[in-house]
Structures are given as structure tokens and as C-alpha cells.
C-alpha atoms as a PDB file:
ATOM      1  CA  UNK A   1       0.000   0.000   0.000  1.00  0.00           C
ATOM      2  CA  UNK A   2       1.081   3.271  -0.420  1.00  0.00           C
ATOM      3  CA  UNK A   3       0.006   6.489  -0.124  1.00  0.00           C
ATOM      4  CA  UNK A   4      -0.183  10.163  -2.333  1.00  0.00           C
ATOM      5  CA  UNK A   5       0.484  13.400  -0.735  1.00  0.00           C
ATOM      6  CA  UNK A   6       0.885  17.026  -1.499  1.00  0.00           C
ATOM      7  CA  UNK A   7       3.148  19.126   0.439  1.00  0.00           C
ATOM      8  CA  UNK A   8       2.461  22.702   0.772  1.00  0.00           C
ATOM      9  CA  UNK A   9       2.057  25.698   0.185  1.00  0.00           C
ATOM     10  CA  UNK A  10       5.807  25.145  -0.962  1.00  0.00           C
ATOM     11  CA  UNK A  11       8.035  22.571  -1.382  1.00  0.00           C
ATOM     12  CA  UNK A  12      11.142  21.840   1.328  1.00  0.00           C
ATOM     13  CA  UNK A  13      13.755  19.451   0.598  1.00  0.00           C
ATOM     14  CA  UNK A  14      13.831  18.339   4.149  1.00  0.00           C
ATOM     15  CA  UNK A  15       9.901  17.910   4.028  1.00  0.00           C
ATOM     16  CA  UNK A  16       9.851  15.796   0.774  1.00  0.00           C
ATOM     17  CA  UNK A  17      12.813  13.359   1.651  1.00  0.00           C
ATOM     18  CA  UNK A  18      11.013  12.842   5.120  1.00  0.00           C
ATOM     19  CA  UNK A  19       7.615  12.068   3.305  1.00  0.00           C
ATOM     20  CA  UNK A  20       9.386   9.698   0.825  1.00  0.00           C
ATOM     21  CA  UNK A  21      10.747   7.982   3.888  1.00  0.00           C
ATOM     22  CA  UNK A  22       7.675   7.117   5.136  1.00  0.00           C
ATOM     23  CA  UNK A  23       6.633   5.254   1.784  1.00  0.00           C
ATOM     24  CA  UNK A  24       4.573   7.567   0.151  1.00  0.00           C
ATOM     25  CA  UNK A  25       4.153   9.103  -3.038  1.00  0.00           C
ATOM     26  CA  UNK A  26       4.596  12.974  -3.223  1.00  0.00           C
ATOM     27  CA  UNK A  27       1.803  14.596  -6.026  1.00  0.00           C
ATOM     28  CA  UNK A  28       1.928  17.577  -7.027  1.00  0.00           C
ATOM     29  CA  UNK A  29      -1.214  18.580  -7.583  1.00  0.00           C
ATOM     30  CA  UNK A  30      -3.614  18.202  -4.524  1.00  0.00           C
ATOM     31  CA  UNK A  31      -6.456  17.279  -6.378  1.00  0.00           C
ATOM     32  CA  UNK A  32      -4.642  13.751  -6.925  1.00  0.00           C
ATOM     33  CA  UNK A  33      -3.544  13.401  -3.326  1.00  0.00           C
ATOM     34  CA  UNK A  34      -5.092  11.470  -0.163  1.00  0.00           C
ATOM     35  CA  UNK A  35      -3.281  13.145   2.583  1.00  0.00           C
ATOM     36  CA  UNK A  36      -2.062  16.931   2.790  1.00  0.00           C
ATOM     37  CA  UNK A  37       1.652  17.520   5.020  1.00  0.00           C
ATOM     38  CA  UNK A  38       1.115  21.395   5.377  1.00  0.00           C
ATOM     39  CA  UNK A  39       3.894  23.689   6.112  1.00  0.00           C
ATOM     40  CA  UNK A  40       2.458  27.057   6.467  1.00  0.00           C
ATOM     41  CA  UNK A  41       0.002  28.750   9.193  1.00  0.00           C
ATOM     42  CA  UNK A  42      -2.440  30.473   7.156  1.00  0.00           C
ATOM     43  CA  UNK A  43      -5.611  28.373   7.176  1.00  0.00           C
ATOM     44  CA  UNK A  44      -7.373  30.227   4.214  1.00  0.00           C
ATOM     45  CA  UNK A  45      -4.366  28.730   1.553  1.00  0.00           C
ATOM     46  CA  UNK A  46      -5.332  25.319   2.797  1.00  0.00           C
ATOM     47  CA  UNK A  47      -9.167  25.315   2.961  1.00  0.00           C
ATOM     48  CA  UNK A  48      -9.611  25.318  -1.271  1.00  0.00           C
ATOM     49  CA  UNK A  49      -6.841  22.148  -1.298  1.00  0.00           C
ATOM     50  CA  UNK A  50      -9.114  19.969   0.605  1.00  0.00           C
ATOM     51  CA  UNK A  51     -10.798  18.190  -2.225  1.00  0.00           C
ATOM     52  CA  UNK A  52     -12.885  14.763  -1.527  1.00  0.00           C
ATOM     53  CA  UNK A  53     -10.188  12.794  -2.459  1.00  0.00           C
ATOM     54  CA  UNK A  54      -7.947  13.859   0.473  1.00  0.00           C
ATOM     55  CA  UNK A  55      -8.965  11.532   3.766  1.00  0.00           C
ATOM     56  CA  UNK A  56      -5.923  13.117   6.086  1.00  0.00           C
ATOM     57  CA  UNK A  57      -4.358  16.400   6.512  1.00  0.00           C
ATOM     58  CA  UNK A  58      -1.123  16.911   9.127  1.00  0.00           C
ATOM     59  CA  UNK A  59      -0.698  20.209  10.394  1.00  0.00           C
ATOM     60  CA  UNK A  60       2.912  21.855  11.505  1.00  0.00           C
ATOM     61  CA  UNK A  61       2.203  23.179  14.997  1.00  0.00           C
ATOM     62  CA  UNK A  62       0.813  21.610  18.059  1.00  0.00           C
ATOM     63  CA  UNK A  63      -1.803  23.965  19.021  1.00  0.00           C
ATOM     64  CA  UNK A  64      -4.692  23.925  15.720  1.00  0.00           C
ATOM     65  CA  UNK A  65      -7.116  26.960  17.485  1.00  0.00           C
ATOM     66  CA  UNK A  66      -6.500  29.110  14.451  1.00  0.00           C
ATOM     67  CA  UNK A  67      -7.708  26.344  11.853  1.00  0.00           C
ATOM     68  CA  UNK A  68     -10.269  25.555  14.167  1.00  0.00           C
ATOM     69  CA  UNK A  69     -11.587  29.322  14.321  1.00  0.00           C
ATOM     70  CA  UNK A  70     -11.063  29.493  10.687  1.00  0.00           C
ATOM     71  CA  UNK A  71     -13.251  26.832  10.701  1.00  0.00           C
ATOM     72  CA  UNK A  72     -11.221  24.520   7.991  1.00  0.00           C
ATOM     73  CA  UNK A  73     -11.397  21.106   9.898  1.00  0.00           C
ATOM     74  CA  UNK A  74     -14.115  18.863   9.599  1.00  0.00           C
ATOM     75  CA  UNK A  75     -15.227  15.827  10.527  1.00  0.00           C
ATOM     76  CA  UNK A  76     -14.690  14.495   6.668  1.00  0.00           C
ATOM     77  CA  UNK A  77     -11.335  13.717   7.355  1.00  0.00           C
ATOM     78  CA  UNK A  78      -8.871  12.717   9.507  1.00  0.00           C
ATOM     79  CA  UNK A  79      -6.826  15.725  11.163  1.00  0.00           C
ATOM     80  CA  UNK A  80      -3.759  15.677  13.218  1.00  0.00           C
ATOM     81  CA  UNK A  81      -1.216  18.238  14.785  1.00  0.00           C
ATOM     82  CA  UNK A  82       2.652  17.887  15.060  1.00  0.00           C
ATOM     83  CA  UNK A  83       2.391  17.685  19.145  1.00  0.00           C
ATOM     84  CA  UNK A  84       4.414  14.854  18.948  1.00  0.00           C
ATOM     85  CA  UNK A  85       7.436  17.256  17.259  1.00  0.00           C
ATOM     86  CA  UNK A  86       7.099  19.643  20.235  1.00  0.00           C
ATOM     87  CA  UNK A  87       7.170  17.457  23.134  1.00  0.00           C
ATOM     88  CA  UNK A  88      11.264  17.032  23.760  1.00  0.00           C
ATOM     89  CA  UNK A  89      12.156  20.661  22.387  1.00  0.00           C
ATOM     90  CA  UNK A  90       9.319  22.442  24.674  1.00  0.00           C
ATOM     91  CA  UNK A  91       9.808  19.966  27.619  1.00  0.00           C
ATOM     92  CA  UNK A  92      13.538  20.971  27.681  1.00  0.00           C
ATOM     93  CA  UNK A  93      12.841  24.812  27.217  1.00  0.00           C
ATOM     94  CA  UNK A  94      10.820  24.250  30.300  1.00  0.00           C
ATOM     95  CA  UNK A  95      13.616  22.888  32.080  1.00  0.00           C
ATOM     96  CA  UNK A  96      15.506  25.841  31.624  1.00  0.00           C
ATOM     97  CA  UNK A  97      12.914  28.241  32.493  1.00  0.00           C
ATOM     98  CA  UNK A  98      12.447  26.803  35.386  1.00  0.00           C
ATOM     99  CA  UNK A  99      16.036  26.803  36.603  1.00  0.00           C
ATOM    100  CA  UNK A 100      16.469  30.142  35.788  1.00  0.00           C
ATOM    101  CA  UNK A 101      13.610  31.190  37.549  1.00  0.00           C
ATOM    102  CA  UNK A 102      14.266  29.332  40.526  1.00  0.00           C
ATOM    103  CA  UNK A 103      17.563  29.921  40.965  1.00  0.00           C
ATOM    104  CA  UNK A 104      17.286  33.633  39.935  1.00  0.00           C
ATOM    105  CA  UNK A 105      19.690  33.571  37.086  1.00  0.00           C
ATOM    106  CA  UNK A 106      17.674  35.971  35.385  1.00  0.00           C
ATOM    107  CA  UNK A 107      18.196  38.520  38.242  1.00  0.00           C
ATOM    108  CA  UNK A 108      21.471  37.804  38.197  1.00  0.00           C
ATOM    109  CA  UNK A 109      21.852  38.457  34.689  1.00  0.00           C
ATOM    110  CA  UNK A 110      20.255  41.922  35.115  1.00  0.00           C
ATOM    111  CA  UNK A 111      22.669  43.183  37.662  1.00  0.00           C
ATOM    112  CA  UNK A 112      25.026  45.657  37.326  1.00  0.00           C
ATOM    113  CA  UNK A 113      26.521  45.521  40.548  1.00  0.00           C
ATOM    114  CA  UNK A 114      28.082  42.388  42.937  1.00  0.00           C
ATOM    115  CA  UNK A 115      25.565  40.614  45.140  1.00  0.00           C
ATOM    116  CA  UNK A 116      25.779  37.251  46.518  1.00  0.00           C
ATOM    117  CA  UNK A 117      22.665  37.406  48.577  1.00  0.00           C
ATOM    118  CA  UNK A 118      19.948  37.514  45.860  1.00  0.00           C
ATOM    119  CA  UNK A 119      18.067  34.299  46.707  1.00  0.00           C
ATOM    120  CA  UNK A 120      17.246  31.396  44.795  1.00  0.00           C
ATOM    121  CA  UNK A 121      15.584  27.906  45.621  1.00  0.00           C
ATOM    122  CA  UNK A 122      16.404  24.148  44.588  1.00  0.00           C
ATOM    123  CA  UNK A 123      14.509  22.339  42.079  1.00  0.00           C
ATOM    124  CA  UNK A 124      15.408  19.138  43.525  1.00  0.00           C
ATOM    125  CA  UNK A 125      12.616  17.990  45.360  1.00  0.00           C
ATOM    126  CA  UNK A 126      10.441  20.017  44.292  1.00  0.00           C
ATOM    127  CA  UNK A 127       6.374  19.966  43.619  1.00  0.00           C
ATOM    128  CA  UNK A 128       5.399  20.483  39.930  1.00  0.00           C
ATOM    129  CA  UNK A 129       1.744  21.381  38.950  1.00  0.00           C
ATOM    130  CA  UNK A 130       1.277  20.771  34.767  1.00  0.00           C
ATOM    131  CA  UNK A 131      -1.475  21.856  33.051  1.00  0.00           C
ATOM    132  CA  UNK A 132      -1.768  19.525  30.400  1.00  0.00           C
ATOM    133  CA  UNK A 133      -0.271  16.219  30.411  1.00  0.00           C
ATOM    134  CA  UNK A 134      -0.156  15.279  26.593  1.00  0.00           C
ATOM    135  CA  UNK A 135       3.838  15.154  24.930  1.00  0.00           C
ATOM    136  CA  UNK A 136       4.672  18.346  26.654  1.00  0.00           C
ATOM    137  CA  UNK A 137       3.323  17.698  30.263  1.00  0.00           C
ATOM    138  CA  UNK A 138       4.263  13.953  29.604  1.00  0.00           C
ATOM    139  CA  UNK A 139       8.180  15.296  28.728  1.00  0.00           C
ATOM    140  CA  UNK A 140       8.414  17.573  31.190  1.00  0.00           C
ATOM    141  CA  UNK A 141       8.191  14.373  34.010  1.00  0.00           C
ATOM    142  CA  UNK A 142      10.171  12.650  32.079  1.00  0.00           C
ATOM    143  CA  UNK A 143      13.319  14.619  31.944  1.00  0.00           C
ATOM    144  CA  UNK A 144      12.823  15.705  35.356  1.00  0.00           C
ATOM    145  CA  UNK A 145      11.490  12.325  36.980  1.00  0.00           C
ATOM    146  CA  UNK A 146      15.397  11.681  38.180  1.00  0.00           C
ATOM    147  CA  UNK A 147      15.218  14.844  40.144  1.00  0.00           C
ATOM    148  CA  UNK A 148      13.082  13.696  43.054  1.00  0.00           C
ATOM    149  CA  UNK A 149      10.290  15.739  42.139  1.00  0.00           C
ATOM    150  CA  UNK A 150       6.076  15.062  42.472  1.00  0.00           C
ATOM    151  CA  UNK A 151       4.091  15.429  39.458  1.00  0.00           C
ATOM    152  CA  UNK A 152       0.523  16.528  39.742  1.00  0.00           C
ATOM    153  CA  UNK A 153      -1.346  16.820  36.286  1.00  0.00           C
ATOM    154  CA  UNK A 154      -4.149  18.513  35.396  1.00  0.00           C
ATOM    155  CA  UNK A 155      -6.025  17.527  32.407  1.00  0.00           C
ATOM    156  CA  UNK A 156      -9.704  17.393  30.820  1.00  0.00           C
ATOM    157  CA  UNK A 157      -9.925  13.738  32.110  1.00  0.00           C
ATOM    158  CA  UNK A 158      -8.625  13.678  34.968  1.00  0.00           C
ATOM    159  CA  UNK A 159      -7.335  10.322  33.659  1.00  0.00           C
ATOM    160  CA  UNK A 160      -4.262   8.923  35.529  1.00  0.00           C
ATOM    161  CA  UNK A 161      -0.707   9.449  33.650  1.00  0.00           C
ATOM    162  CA  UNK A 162       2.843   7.339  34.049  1.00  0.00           C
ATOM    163  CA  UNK A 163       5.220   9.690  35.923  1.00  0.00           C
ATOM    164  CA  UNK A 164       2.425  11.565  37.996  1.00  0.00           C
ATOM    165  CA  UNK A 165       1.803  11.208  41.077  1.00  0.00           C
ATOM    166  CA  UNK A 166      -1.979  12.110  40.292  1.00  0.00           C
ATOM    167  CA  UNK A 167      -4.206  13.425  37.906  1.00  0.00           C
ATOM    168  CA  UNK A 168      -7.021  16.233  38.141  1.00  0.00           C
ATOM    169  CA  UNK A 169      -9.722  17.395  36.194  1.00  0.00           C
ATOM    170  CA  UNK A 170      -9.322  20.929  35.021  1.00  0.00           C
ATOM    171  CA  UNK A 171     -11.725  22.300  37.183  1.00  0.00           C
ATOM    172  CA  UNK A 172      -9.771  21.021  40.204  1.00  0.00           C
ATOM    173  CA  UNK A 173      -7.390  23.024  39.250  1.00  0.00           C
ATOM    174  CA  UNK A 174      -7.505  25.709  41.721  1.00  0.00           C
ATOM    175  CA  UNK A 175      -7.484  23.044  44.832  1.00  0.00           C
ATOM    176  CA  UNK A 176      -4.086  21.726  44.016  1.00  0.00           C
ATOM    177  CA  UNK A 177      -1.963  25.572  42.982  1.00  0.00           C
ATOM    178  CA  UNK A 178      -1.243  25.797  46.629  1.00  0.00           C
ATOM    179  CA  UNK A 179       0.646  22.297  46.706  1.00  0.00           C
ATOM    180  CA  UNK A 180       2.918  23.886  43.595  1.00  0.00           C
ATOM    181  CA  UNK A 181       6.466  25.158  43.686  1.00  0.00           C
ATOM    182  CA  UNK A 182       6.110  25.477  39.906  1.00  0.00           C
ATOM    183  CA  UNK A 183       2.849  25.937  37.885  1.00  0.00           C
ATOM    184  CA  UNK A 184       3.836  24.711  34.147  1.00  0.00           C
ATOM    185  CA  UNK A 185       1.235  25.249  31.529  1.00  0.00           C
ATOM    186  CA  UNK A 186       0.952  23.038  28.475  1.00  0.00           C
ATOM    187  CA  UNK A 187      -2.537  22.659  27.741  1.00  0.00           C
ATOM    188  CA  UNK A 188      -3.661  23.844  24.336  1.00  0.00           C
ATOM    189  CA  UNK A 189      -5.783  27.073  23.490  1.00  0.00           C
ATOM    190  CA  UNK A 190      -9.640  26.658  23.168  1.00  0.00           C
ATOM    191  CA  UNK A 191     -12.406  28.369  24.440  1.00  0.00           C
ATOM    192  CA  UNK A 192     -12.681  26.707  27.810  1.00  0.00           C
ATOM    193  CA  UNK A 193      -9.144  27.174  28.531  1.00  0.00           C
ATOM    194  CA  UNK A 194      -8.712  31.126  27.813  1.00  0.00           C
ATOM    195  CA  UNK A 195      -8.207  32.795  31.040  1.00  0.00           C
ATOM    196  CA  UNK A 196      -7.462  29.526  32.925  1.00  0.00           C
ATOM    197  CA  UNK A 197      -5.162  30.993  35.221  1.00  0.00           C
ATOM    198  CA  UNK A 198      -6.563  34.770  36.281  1.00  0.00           C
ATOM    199  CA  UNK A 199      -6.476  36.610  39.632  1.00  0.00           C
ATOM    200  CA  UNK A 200      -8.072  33.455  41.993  1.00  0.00           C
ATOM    201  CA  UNK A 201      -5.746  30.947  40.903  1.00  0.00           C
ATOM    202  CA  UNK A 202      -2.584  33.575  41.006  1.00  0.00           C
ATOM    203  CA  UNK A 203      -4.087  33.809  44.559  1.00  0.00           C
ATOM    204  CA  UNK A 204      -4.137  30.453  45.618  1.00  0.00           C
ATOM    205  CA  UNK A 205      -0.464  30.052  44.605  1.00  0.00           C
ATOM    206  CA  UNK A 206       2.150  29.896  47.371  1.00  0.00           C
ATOM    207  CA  UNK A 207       4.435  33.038  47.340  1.00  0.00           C
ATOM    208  CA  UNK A 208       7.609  31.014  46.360  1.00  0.00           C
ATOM    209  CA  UNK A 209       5.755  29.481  43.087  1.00  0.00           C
ATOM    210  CA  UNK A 210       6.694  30.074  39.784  1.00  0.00           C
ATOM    211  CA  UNK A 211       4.617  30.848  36.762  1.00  0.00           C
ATOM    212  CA  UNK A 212       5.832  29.015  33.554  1.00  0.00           C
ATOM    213  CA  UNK A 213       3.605  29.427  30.266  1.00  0.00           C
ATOM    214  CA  UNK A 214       4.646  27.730  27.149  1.00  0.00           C
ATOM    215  CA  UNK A 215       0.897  26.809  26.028  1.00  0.00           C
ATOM    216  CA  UNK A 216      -0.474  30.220  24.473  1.00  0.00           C
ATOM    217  CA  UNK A 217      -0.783  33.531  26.280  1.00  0.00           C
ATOM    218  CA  UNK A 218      -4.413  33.551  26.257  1.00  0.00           C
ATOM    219  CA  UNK A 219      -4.467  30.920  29.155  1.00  0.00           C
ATOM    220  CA  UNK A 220      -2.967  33.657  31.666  1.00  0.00           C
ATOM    221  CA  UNK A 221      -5.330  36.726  32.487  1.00  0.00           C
ATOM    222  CA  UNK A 222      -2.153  39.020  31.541  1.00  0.00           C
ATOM    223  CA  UNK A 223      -3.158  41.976  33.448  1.00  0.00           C
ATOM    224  CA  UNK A 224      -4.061  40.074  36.938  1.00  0.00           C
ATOM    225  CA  UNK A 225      -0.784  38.405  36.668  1.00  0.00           C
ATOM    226  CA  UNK A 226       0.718  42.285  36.292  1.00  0.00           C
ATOM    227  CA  UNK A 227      -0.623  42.825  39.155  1.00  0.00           C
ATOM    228  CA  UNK A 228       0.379  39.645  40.979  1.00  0.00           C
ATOM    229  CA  UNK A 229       4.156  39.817  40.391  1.00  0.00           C
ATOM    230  CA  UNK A 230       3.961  43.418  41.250  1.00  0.00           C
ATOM    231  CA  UNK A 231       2.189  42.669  44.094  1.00  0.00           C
ATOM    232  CA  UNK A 232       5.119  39.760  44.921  1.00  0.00           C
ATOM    233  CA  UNK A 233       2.497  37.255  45.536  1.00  0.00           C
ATOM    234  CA  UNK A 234       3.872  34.874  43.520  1.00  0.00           C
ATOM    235  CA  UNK A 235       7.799  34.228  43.248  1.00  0.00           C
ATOM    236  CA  UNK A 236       7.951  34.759  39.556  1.00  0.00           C
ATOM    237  CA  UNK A 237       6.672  33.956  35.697  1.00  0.00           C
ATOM    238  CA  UNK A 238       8.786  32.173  32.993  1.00  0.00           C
ATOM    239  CA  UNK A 239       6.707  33.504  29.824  1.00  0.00           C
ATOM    240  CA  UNK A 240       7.640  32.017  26.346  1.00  0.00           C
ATOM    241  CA  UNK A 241       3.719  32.805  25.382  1.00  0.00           C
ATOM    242  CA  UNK A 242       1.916  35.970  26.176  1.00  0.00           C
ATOM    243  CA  UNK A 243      -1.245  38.231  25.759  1.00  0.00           C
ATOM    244  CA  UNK A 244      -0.957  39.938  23.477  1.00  0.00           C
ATOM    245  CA  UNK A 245       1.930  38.285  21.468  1.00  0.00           C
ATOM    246  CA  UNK A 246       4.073  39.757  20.195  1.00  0.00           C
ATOM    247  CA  UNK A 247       4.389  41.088  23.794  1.00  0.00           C
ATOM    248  CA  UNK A 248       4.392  45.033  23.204  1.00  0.00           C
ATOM    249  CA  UNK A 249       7.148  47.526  23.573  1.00  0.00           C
ATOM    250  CA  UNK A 250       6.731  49.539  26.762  1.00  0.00           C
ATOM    251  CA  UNK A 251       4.394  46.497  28.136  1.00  0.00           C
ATOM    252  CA  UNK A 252       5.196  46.289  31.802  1.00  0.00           C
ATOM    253  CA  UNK A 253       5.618  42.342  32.155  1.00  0.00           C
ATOM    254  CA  UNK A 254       9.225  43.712  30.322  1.00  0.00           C
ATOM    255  CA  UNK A 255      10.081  45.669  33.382  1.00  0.00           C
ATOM    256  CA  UNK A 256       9.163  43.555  36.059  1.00  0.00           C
ATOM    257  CA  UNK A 257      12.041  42.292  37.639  1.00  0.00           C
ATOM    258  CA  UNK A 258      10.250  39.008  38.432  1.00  0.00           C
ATOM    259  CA  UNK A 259       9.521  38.263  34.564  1.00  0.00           C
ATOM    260  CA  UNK A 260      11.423  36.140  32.623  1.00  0.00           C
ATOM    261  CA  UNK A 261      10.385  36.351  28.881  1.00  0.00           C
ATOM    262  CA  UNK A 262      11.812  34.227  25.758  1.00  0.00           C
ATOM    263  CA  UNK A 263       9.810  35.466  22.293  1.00  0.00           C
ATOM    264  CA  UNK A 264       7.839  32.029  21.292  1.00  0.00           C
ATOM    265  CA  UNK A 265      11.140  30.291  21.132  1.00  0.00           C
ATOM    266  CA  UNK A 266      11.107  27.388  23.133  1.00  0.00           C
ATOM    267  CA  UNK A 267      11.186  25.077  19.514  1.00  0.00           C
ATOM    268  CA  UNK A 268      13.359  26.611  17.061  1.00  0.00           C
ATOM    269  CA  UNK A 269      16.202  25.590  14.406  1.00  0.00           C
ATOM    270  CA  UNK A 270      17.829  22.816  13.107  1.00  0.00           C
ATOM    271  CA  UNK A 271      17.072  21.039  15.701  1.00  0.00           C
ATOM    272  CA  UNK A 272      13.344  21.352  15.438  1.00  0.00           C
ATOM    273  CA  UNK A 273      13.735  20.482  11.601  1.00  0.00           C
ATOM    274  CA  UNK A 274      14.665  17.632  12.277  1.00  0.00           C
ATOM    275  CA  UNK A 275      11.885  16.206  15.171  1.00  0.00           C
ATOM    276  CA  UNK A 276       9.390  17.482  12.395  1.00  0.00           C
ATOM    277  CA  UNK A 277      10.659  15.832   9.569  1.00  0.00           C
ATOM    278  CA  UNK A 278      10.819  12.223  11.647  1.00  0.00           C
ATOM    279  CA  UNK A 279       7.342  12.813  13.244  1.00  0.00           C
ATOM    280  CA  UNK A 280       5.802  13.321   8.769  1.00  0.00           C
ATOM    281  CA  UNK A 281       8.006  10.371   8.322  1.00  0.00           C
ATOM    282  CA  UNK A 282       6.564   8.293  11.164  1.00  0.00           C
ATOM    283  CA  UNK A 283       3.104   9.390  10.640  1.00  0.00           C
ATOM    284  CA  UNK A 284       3.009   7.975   7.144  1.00  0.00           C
ATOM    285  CA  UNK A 285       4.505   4.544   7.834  1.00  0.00           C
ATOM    286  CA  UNK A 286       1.721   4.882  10.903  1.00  0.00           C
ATOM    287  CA  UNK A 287      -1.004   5.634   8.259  1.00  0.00           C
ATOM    288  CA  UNK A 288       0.099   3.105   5.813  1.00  0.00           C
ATOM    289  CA  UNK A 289       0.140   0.450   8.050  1.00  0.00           C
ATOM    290  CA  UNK A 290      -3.224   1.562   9.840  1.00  0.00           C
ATOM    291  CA  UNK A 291      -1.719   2.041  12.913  1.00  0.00           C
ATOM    292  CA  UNK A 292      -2.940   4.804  15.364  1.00  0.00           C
ATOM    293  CA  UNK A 293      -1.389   8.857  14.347  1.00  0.00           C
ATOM    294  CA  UNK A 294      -0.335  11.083  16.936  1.00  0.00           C
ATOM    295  CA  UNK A 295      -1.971  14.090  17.872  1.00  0.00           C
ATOM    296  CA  UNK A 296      -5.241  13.341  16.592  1.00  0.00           C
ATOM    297  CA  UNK A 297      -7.768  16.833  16.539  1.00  0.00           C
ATOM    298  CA  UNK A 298     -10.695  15.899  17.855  1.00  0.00           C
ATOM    299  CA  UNK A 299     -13.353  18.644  16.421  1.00  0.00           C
ATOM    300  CA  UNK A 300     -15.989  18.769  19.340  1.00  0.00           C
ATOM    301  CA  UNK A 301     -13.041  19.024  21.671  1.00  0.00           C
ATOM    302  CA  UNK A 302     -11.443  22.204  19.886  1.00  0.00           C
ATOM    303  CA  UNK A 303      -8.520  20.780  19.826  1.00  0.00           C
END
């Protein structure tokens, strides 16, 4: 069996010899192909490509809320995002968030001027709330499992997860922020999650927590968590994601001394290339031998 597929809106080297890998057939015009690898973020190109003949599109990016608002998927076909791609990359940006948070590099960075006394704590040991707990949540416990830490996960389920020590339904959410030395966020955007975390559940953090958001910014009511690291009751937020994004000039989450902000960078390069081009190469070989894709969009979920 094999399988045709257009790549698009334009053709990558990379992208093609990953596609061939999996055993397919690349076509060049859409209206021949069964399955769509699409490369670019603007739903609008895609929509007129998806002719009867094509039974599964893959998507580049892990969160789909701007193809689902565009309202391009459909329950016609089979639709699936590259969260599988993300889950190592993002996981590890985490990591380093979290360590420069905690032990106040970013402070220390800032400084102009000598000072030995400027805090820090351990992330040994530590207690880890993650919002989400699909190949983000999931590698962020893995790579940090060794350090002695306690997972609690937070999902739509509530379903039980390998590596935590429990699993919540989201709207538990707020019971378990005080047990947290670190709030991660990883769930993806849709309509139920947009302000997930506002003033109440900034409030029910301890004031040593950290904030770390590398979902999408609309999960964090920006302006109560403004006023929350102003405030100092919460330690600090590691931001790769914000409201609005790109995060304004003059905004004041860039002068807060408790802010740490990377711009939407936490899976870049060569290196993300590379986890993309095996996860089109693996999906294939998946879809050819009927096996189960990753990241499956599940319309009436959002996501």
C-alpha cells in the first residue's frame, strides 16, 4: 500500500525526503492526493486544497485553534497536529525556564553591581503542577522524573498518567496551585481554557511558586498576573507565550524584575527540523500500516 500526498504551500527538501521515507508518493497537484503535510500557518491557503479525495491532513504546529476558528477542519477527514514534534524541544525549554527562575539567574543576569545574597531555591525535590499532560506535560516528568520531584497533572480527564503522582480534572485546578512550587502550563488554546489561570488561581499560589507558560498567552489573564508579580504574591513567571503576542514595547511584564520572557522560542532551528521531519516520516509509515497517528484533533473538543 502506499500512499499520495501534497506538500504545501511550498516545497522543502527536508519535508519531501522525510515524506518519501515514510513510503509515500509525493503529487503535485492536490487534487490527486489522499493526505495533505502542510507547512504554512495560514488556514485560508489550505481550505480550497481539501478536495474529496484527500482523507488526512497533518498540520505543523501543536496547538490547531486558528484552523479551528477558521473553521477549515471537519469531521470528513482525519486531522492531526505535530504535538508529537514539540514534546522534547518544549519539555527541555521548560527545564531551563524553570532553573532560571528558581535559581534567579535571570536577576542575576540583570545586575550591574556584585551581590551574593539575591536568593534562589532548589529544584530538587520540588512539587510540579502541569497543566496539560499530553507530549509536553508527559516530557516535562520525564526529563525531570530523576530529580526527586512530584508530578501533579491537570487535564480534561482527569485520567491517571505514568510519571504523575496524580491526575485532576481541570476544574480542580484551583485546589491543588497551593501544593505547587512550579505551575507549568501546556494545555492547548480553546475556548474553555482562555483565562485559565486569572487573579483566583494567582491567589491560591504559594508566594515562592513560579509561573511558567509555554501553552499560548491567552491561558494567563495578563493583566491580573501584572498585578500579581507586582504585588510579589507569587515568586515569579517564565513567559515564552503571552497576551498579546508579540508582547508590546513599553508592556510592563518587560520591566518587572520578576519576569522572565523568551519570544515564542522554546522550539526553534535545526534542531526542530529535524523532530518534524521524523514525526511526517513516522506518521506515514503509521497511516500506511493503519496504525494509530499522533496528535489526533478531535473537532468537538477544539482541539
Amino acid at each position: 500500500m502506499s500512499l499520495r500526498v501534497f506538500v504545501g504551500p511550498e516545497l522543502n527538501d527536508g519535508v519531501l525526503e522525510a515524506v518519501r521515507a515514510g513510503g509515500a508518493e509525493v503529487v503535485s497537484d492536490a487534487s490527486q492526493a489522499e493526505a495533505i503535510v502542510w507547512l504554512d500557518h495560514d488556514p485560508s491557503a489550505l481550505k480550497p486544497l481539501l478536495s474529496d479525495s484527500v482523507r488526512w491532513v497533518q498540520l505543523p504546529w501543536a496547538g490547531v485553534e486558528q484552523w479551528m476558528s477558521a473553521g477549515v477542519i471537519d469531521d470528513g477527514r482525519v486531522w492531526t497536529c505535530a504535538s508529537e514534534a514539540y514534546g522534547d524541544s518544549v519539555a527541555e525549554h521548560v527545564v531551563a525556564l524553570m532553573l532560571a527562575g528558581r535559581r534567579r539567574i535571570h536577576a542575576a543576569a540583570r545586575a550591574t553591581s556584585w551581590d551574593i545574597d539575591n536568593g534562589g531555591q532548589p529544584l530538587f525535590g520540588a512539587t510540579m503542577v502541569v497543566v496539560g499532560t499530553g507530549s509536553i506535560g508527559r516530557g516535562v516528568a520525564r526529563l525531570l522524573g530523576p530529580w526527586g520531584m512530584t508530578f501533579i497533572g491537570v487535564s480534561r480527564s482527569g485520567r491517571p498518567v505514568d510519571g504523575f503522582a496524580r491526575v485532576v480534572p481541570v476544574g480542580e485546578l484551583r485546589s491543588v496551585l497551593p501544593e505547587a512550587d512550579v505551575v507549568v502550563l501546556a494545555a492547548p488554546s480553546t475556548p474553555d481554557t482562555a483565562g485559565l489561570v486569572g487573579a483566583e488561581e494567582l491567589d491560591a499560589m504559594s508566594e515562592d511558586a513560579w509561573l511558567v507558560n509555554v501553552a499560548r498567552g491567552v491561558l494567563v489573564d495578563t493583566d491580573a498576573l501584572v498585578a500579581a508579580l507586582a504585588a510579589g504574591s507569587i515568586a515569579g513567571a517564565a513567559l515564552d507565550v503571552t497576551d498579546p503576542e508579540p508582547l508590546p514595547d513599553g508592556h510592563p511584564l518587560w520591566t518587572e524584575p520578576r519576569a522572565l520572557i523568551t519570544p515564542h522560542r522554546a522550539n526553534f532551528g535545526e534542531a526542530a527540523d529535524a523532530e518534524m521531519h521524523g514525526l511526517f516520516t513516522r506518521q506515514i509509515r503509521r497511516w500506511i500500516a493503519g496504525e494509530e497517528l499522533s496528535g489526533r484533533v478531535e473537532p468537538a473538543r477544539g482541539y
